[in-house]
Protein backbone atom coordinates (compact mmCIF):
# COMPACT_ATOMS: atom_id res chain seq x y z
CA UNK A 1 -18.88 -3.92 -0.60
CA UNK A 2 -20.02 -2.16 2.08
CA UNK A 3 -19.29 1.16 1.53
CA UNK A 4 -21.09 0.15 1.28
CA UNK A 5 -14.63 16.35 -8.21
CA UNK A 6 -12.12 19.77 -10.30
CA UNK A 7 -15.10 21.83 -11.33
CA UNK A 8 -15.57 23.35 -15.14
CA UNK A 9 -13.64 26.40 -15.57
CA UNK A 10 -15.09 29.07 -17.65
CA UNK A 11 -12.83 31.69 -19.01
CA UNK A 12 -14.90 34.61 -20.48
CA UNK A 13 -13.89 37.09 -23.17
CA UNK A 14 -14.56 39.78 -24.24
CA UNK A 15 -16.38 38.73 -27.26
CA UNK A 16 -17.79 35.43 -26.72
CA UNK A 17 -16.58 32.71 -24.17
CA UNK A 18 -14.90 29.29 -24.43
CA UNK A 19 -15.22 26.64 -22.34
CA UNK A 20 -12.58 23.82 -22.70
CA UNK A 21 -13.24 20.44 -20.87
CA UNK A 22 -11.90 16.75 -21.03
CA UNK A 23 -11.77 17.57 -24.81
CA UNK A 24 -15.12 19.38 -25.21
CA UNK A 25 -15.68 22.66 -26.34
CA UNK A 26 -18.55 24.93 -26.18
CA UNK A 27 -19.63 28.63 -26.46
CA UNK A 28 -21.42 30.45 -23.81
CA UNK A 29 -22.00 28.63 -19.85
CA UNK A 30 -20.55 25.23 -18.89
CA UNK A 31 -22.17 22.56 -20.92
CA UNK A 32 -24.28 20.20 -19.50
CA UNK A 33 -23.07 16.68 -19.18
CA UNK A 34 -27.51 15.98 -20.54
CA UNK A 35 -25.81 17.70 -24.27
CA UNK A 36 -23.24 14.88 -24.36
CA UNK A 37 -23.81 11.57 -26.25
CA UNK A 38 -22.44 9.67 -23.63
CA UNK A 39 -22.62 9.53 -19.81
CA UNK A 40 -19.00 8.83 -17.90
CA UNK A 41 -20.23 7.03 -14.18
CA UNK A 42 -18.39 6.83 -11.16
CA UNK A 43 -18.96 3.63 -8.98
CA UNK A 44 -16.41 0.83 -6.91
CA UNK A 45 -17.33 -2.42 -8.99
CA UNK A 46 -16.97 -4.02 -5.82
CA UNK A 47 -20.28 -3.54 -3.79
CA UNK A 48 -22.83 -6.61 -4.18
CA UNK A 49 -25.56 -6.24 -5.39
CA UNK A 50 -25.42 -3.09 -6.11
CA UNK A 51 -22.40 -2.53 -8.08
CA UNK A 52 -20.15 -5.95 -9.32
CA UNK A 53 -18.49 -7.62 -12.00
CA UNK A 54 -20.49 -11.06 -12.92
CA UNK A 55 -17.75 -13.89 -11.70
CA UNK A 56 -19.03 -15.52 -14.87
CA UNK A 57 -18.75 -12.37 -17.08
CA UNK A 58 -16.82 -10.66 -15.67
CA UNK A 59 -19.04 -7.61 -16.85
CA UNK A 60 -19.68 -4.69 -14.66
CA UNK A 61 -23.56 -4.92 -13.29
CA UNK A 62 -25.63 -4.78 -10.44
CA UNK A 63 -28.91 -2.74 -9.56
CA UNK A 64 -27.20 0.58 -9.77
CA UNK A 65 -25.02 -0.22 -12.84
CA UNK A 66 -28.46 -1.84 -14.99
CA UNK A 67 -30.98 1.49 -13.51
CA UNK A 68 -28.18 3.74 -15.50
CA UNK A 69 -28.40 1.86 -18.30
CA UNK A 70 -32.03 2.13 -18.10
CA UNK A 71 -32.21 5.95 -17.70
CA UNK A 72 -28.92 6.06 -20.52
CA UNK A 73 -31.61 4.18 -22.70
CA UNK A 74 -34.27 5.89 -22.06
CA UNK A 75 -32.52 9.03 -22.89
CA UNK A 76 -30.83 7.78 -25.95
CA UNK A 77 -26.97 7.94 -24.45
CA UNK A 78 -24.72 5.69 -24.38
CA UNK A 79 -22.64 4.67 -20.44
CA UNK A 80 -19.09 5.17 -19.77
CA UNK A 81 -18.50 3.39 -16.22
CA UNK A 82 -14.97 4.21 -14.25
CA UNK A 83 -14.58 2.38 -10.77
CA UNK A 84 -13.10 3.99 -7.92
CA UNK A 85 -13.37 4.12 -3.93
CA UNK A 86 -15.65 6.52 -2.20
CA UNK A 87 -13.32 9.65 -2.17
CA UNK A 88 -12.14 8.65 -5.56
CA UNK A 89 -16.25 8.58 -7.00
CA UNK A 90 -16.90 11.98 -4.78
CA UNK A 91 -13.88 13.62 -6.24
CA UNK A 92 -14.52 12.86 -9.69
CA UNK A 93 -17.70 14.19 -9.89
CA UNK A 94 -16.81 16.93 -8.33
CA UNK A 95 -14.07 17.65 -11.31
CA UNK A 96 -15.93 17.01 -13.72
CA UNK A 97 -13.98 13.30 -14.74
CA UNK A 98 -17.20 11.83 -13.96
CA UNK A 99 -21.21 12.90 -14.94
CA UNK A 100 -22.48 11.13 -11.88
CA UNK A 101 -21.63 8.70 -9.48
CA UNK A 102 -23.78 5.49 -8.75
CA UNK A 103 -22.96 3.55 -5.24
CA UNK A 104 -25.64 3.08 -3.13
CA UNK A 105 -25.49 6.80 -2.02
CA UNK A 106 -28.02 7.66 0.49
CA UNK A 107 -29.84 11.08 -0.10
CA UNK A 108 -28.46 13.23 3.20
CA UNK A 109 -28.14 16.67 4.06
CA UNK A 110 -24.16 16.57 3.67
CA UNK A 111 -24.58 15.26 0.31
CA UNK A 112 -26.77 17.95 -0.87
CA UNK A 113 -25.27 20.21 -0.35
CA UNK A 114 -22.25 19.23 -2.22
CA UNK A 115 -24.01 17.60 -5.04
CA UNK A 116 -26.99 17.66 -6.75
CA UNK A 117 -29.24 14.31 -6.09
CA UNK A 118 -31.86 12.07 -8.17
CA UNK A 119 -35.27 11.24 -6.82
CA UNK A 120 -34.38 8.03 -5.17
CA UNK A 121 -35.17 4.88 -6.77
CA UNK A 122 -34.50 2.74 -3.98
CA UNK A 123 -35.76 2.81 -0.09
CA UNK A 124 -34.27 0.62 2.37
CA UNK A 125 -33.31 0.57 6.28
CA UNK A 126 -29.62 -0.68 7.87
CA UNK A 127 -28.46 -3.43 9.64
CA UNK A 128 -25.30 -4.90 11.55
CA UNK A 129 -23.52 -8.60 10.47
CA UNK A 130 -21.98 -10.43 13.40
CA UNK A 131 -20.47 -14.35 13.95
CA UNK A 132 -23.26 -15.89 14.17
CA UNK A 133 -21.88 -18.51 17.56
CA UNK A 134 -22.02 -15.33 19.99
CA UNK A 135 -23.52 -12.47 18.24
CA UNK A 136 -19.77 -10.95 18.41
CA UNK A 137 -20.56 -9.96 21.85
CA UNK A 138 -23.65 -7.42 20.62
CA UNK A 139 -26.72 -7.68 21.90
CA UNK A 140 -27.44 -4.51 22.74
CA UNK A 141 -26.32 -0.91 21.02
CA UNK A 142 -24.41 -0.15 24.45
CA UNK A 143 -22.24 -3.42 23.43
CA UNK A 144 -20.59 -2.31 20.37
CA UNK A 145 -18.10 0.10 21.92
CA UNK A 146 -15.03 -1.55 22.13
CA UNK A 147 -15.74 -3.73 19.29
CA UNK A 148 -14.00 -3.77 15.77
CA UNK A 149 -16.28 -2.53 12.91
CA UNK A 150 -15.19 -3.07 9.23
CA UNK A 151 -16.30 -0.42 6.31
CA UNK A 152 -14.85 2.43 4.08
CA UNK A 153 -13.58 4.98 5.69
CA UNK A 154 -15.81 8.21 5.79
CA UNK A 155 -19.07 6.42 5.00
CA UNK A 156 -22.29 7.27 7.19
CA UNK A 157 -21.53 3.83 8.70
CA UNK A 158 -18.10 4.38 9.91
CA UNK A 159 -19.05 7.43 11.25
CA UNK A 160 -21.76 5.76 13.53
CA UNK A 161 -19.60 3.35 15.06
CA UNK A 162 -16.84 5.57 15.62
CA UNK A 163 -19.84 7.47 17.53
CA UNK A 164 -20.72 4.76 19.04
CA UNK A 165 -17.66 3.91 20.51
CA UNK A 166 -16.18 1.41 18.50
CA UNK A 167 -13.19 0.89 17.03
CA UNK A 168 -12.55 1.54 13.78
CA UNK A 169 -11.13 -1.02 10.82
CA UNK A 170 -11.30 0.91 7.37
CA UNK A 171 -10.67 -1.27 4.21
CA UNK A 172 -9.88 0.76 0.20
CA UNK A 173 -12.58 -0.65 -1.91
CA UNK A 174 -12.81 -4.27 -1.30
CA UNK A 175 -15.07 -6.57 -2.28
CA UNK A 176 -17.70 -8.29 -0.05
CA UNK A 177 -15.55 -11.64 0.44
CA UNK A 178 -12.78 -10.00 2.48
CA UNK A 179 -15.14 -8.69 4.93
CA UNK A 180 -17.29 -10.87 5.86
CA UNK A 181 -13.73 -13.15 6.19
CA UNK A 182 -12.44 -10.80 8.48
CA UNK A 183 -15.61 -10.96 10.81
CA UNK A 184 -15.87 -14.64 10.61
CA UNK A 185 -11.39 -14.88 11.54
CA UNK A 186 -12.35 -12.28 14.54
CA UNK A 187 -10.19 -9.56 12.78
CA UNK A 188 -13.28 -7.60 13.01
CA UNK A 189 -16.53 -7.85 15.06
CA UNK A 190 -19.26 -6.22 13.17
CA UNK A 191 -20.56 -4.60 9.37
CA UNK A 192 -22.83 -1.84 9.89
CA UNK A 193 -24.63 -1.34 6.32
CA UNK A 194 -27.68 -1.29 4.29
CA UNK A 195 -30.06 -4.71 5.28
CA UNK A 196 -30.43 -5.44 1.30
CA UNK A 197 -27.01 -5.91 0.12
CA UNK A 198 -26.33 -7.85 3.66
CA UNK A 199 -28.50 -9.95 3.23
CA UNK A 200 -27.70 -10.79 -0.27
CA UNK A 201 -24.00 -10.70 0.63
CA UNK A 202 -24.57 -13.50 3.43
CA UNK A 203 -26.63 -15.27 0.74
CA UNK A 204 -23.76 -15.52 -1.81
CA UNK A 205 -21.28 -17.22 0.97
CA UNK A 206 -22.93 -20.05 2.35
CA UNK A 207 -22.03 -21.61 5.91
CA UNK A 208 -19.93 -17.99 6.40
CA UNK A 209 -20.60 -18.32 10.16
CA UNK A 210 -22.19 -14.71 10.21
CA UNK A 211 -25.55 -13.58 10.77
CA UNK A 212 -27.54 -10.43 10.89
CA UNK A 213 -29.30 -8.92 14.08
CA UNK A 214 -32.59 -9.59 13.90
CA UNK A 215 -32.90 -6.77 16.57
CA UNK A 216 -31.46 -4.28 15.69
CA UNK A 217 -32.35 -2.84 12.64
CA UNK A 218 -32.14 1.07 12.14
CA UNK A 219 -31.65 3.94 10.14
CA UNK A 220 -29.32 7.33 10.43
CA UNK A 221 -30.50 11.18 9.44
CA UNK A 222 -28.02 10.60 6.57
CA UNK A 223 -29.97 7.77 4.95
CA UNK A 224 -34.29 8.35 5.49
CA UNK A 225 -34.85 10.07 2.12
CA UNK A 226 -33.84 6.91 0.06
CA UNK A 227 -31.12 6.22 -2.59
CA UNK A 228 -29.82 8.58 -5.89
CA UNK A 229 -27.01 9.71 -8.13
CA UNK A 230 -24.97 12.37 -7.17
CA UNK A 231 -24.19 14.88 -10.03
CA UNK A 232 -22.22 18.04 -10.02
CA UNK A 233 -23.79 21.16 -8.16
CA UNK A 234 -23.62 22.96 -11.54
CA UNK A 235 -25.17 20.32 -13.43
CA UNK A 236 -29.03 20.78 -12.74
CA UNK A 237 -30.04 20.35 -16.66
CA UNK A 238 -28.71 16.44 -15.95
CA UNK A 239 -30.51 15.92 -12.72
CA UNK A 240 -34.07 17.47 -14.09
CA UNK A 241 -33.33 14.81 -17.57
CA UNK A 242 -32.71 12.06 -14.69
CA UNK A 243 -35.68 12.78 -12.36
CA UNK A 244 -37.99 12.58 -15.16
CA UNK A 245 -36.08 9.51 -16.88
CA UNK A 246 -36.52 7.86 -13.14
CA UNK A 247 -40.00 8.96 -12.15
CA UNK A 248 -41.09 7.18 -15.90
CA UNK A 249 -39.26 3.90 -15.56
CA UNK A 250 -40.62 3.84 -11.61
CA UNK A 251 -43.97 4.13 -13.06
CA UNK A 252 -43.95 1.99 -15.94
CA UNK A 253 -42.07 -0.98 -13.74
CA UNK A 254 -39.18 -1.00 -15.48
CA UNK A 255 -36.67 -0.36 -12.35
CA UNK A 256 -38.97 -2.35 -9.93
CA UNK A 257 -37.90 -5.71 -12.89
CA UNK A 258 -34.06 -4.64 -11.69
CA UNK A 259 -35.25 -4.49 -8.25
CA UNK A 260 -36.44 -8.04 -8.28
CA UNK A 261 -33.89 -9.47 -9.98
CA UNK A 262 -30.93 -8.12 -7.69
CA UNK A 263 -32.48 -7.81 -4.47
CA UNK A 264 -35.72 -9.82 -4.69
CA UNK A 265 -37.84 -7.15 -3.35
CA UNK A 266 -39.98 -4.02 -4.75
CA UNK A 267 -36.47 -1.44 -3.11
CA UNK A 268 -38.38 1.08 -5.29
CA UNK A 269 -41.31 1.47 -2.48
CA UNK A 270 -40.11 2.07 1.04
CA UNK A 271 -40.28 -1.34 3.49
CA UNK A 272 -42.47 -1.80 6.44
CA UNK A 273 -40.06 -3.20 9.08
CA UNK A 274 -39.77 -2.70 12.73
CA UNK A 275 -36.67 -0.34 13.37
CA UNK A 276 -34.85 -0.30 16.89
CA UNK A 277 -33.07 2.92 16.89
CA UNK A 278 -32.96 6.16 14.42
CA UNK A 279 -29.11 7.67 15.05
CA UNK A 280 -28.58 11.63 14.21
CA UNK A 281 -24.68 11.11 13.52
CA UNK A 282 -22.77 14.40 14.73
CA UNK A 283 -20.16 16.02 12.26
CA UNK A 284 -17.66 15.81 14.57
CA UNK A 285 -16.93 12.05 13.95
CA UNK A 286 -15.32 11.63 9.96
CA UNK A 287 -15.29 7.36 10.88
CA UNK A 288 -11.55 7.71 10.41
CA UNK A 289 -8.42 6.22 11.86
């Protein structure tokens, strides 16, 4: 839930060059993953709202999965979605198995500069889920050294806590259910993550015993530029066919309709909340065991 790449090898001749990829062949530079009919994404599956198989369905969606299939649409290619953890979606866009990755990626410094990013096409701010009968013991930002925090390990999030002191519980890819369980048992004490899909999370499991700080509301120097898709470094063609498929379906209202129906809110315009605390998160701490 809450955590929330091989690169092309060209081998030039003397005469012409060859590029041989996942099957595809092409003359001249590495061909853009834009030429192709289809579009392979990396994302988890497992991250509500954003990301999810429908329990009805049982079909892969969320506000992520459905903006793809907008921008696919829009530019006339079909989707190809593979699900993997975090490292598993970095590394295959770095190799080329994936086109892009989708996952509620915030647009930071780290990530650019080993990927190229969207414009982002959603804007939101981060929170913390606690039990609900004794705030887990938080009540201030001083309080949550010590504590257990749940996440992915390597995420923005993990990293904070670890910063801040806490001790770290790192789950592979899990789905929101098992970690808000975990908080509510006392395995764990806290969720550090984006206030949009924790709030919708707490939504879908009523009388879970959990809560989010009202108080304490903030954002990181990893996360203030908004939310994209990460593409390969080499692959700028994609990006620029992206941007402009993004910029027309922000305009025309088309993504703001997706916003609305998964998170019940305009995520396309940034929000107008009080925050407590804006974190720089040093590269020293990798929010791993």
């Amino acid at each position: 839930m809450f955590f929330k790449s091989r690169q092309f090898k060209v081998i030039a001749l003397a005469a012409m060059s060859l590029l041989v990829v996942g099957g595809l062949v092409a003359c001249g530079n590495q061909n853009s993953a834009s030429d192709k009919k289809t579009l392979t994404v990396a994302t988890s599956g497992t991250l509500y709202p954003t990301s999810y198989h429908d329990s009805k369905t049982k079909k892969l969606t969320g506000y992520d999965i459905e903006v793809v299939r907008a921008v696919a649409k829009d530019l006339g290619m079909k989707v190809k979605f593979k699900e993997y953890n975090v490292d598993g979606q970095l590394a295959a866009v770095k190799s080329g198995k994936a086109d892009l990755a989708v996952n509620d990626y915030a647009i930071s410094p780290t990530r650019k500069k080993q990927f190229l990013m969207t414009t982002p096409f959603k804007h939101s701010f981060n929170s913390i889920v606690v039990r609900a009968s004794d705030n887990s013991g938080i009540n201030s930002w001083a309080d949550i050294k010590g504590k257990k925090a749940a996440g992915e390990a390597g995420t923005g999030y993990q990293r904070l806590a670890q910063q801040l002191g806490a001790q770290l519980v790192n789950y592979d890819n899990v789905s929101n259910d098992v970690y808000l369980k975990d908080v509510k048992n006392g395995k764990t004490d806290l969720i550090m993550n984006d206030y949009y899909l924790q709030k919708l999370a707490l939504k879908a499991v009523p009388n879970s015993g959990l809560k989010i700080l009202p108080n304490m509301y903030f954002t990181t120097n990893l996360d203030g530029a908004g939310e994209g898709m990460l593409i390969n470094k080499n692959d700028k063609d994609l990006q620029k066919k992206i941007n402009k498929s993004l910029k027309k379906l922000i305009k025309n209202g088309t993504i703001k309709k997706i916003a609305m129906k998964y998170y019940g809110a305009d995520v396309t315009q940034k929000p107008k909340v009080h925050i407590s605390k804006h974190f720089t998160i040093s590269d020293k701490y990798t929010g791993r065991n």
